[in-house]
Protein backbone atom coordinates (compact mmCIF):
# COMPACT_ATOMS: atom_id res chain seq x y z
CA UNK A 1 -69.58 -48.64 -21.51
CA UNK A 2 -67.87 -50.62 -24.20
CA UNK A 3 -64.63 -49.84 -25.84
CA UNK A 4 -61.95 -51.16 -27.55
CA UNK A 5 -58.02 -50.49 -25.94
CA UNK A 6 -55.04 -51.09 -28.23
CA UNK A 7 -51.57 -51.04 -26.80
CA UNK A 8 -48.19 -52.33 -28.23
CA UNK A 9 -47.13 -49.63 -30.63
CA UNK A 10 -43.60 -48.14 -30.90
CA UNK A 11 -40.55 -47.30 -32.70
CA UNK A 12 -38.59 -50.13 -34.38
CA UNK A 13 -36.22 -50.32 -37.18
CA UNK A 14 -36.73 -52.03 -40.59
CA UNK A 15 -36.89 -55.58 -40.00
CA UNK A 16 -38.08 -55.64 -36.72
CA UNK A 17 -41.38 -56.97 -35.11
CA UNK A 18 -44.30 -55.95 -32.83
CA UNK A 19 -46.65 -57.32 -31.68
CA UNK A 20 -49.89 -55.46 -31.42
CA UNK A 21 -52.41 -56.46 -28.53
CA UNK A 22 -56.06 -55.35 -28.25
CA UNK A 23 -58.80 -55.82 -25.63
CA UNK A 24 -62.54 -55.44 -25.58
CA UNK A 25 -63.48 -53.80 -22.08
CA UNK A 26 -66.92 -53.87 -20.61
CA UNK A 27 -70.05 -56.07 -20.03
CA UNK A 28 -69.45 -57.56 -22.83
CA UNK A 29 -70.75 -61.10 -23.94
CA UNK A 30 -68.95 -62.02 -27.29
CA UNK A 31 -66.68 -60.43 -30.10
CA UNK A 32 -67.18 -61.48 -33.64
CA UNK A 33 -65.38 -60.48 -36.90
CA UNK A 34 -62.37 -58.73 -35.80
CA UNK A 35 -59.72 -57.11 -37.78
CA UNK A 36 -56.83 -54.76 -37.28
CA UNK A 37 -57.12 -51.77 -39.18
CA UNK A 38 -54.16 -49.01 -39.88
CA UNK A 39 -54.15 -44.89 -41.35
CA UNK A 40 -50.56 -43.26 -42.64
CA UNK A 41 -51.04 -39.81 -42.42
CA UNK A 42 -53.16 -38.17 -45.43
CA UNK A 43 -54.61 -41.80 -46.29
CA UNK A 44 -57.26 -43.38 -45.72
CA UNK A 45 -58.22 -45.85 -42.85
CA UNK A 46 -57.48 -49.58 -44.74
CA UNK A 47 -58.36 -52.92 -43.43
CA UNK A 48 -54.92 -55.01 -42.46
CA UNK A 49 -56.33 -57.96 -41.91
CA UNK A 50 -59.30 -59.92 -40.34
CA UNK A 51 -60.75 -62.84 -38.95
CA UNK A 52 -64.37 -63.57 -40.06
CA UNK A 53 -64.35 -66.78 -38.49
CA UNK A 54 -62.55 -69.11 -36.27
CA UNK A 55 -59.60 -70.61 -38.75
CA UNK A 56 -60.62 -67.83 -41.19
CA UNK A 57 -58.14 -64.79 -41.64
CA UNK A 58 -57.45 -62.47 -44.49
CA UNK A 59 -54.88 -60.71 -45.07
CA UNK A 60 -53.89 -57.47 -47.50
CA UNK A 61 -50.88 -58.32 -50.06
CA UNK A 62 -48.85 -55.99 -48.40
CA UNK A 63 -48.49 -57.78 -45.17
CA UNK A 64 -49.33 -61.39 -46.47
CA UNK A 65 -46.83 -63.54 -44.80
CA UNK A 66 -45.53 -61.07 -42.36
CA UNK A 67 -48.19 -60.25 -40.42
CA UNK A 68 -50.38 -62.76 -38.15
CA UNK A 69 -53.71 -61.97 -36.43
CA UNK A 70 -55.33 -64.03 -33.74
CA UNK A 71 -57.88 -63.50 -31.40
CA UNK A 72 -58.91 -65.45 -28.04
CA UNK A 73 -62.33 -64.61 -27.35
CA UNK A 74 -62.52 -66.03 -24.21
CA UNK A 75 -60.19 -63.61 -23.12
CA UNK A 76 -61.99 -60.96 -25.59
CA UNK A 77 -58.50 -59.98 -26.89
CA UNK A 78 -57.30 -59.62 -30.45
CA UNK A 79 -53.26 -59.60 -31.42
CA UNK A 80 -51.22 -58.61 -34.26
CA UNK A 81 -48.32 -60.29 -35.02
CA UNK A 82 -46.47 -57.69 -37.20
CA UNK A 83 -42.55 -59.19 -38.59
CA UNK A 84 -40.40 -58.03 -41.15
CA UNK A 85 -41.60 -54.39 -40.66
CA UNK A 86 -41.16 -52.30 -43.48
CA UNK A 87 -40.90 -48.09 -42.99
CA UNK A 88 -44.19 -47.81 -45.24
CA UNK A 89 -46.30 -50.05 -42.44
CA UNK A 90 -45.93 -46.89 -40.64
CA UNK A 91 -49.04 -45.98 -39.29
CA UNK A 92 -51.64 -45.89 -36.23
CA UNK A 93 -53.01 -49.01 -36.46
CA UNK A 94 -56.47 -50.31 -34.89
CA UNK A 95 -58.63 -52.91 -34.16
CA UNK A 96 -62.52 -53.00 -34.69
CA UNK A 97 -65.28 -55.26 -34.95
CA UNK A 98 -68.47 -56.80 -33.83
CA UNK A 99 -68.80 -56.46 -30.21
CA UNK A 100 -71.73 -58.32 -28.55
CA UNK A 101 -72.91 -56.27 -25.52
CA UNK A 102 -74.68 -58.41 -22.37
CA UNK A 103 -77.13 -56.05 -23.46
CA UNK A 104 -77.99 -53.77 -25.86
CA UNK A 105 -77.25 -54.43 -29.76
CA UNK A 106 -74.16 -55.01 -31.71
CA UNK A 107 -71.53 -51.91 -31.16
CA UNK A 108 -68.26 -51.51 -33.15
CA UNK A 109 -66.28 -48.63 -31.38
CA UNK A 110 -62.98 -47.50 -32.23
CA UNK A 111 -60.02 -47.11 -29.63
CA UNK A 112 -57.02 -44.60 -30.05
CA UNK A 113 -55.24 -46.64 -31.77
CA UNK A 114 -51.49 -47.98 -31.20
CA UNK A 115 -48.99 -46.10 -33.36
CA UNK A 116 -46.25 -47.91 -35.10
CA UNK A 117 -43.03 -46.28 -36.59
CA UNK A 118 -40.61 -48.11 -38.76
CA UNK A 119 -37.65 -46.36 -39.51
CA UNK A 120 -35.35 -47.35 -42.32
C-alpha cells in the first residue's frame, strides 16, 4: 500500500512559521512532481506550490516569498516551509503528486492532511 502522511500542522499566531513535513510510505521507487496543496473551509482545494523539477518550484502570489517547498527524494519526503503566516493561510493543507510504485503504475493518493490555524 502506498500513501502519503503529512504531519506538522498547528496553531500559531500571525507572523509565525511552520514548517510542514510530508512522507511517501510504501514500496515505493521514486516521487515526481510534488506540490503542497491547501482547502479553507467552503473553498476549494488550490495548489500552494510545486516542484515540477529539481531547481523548479512555483509558487501562488499569495505565499510568494513566504513560503518554501523542498523535497529530498532520496528520503521520499516533501517540506513546507511556511513564514510570515497570515490568519487567511488557514487551512488543511496537503501534499500530492506522482508516486512511482516498485510496481504497479503511477498513483497520486491523498493523506489527511496537516491542519494549520493562524490566529490574528
Amino acid at each position: 500500500q502506498v500513501r502519503l502522511v503529512e504531519s506538522g500542522g498547528g496553531l500559531v499566531q500571525a507572523g509565525g512559521s511552520l514548517t510542514l513535513s510530508c512522507v511517501a510510505e510504501g514500496d515505493i521507487f521514486g516521487i515526481f512532481k510534488m506540490g503542497w496543496y491547501r482547502q479553507a473551509p467552503g473553498r476549494q482545494r488550490e495548489l500552494v506550490a510545486d516542484i515540477t523539477r529539481p531547481g523548479t518550484t512555483n509558487y501562488i502570489d499569495s505565499v510568494r516569498g513566504r513560503f518554501t517547498i523542498s523535497t529530498d527524494n532520496a528520503k521520499l519526503t516533501i517540506a513546507l516551509q511556511m513564514n510570515s503566516l497570515k490568519p487567511e493561510d488557514t487551512a488543511g493543507f496537503y501534499c500530492n503528486g506522482g508516486i512511482l510504485p516498485r510496481r504497479g503504475p503511477t498513483l497520486s493518493p491523498w493523506g489527511h492532511g496537516a491542519q494549520v490555524t493562524v490566529a490574528s
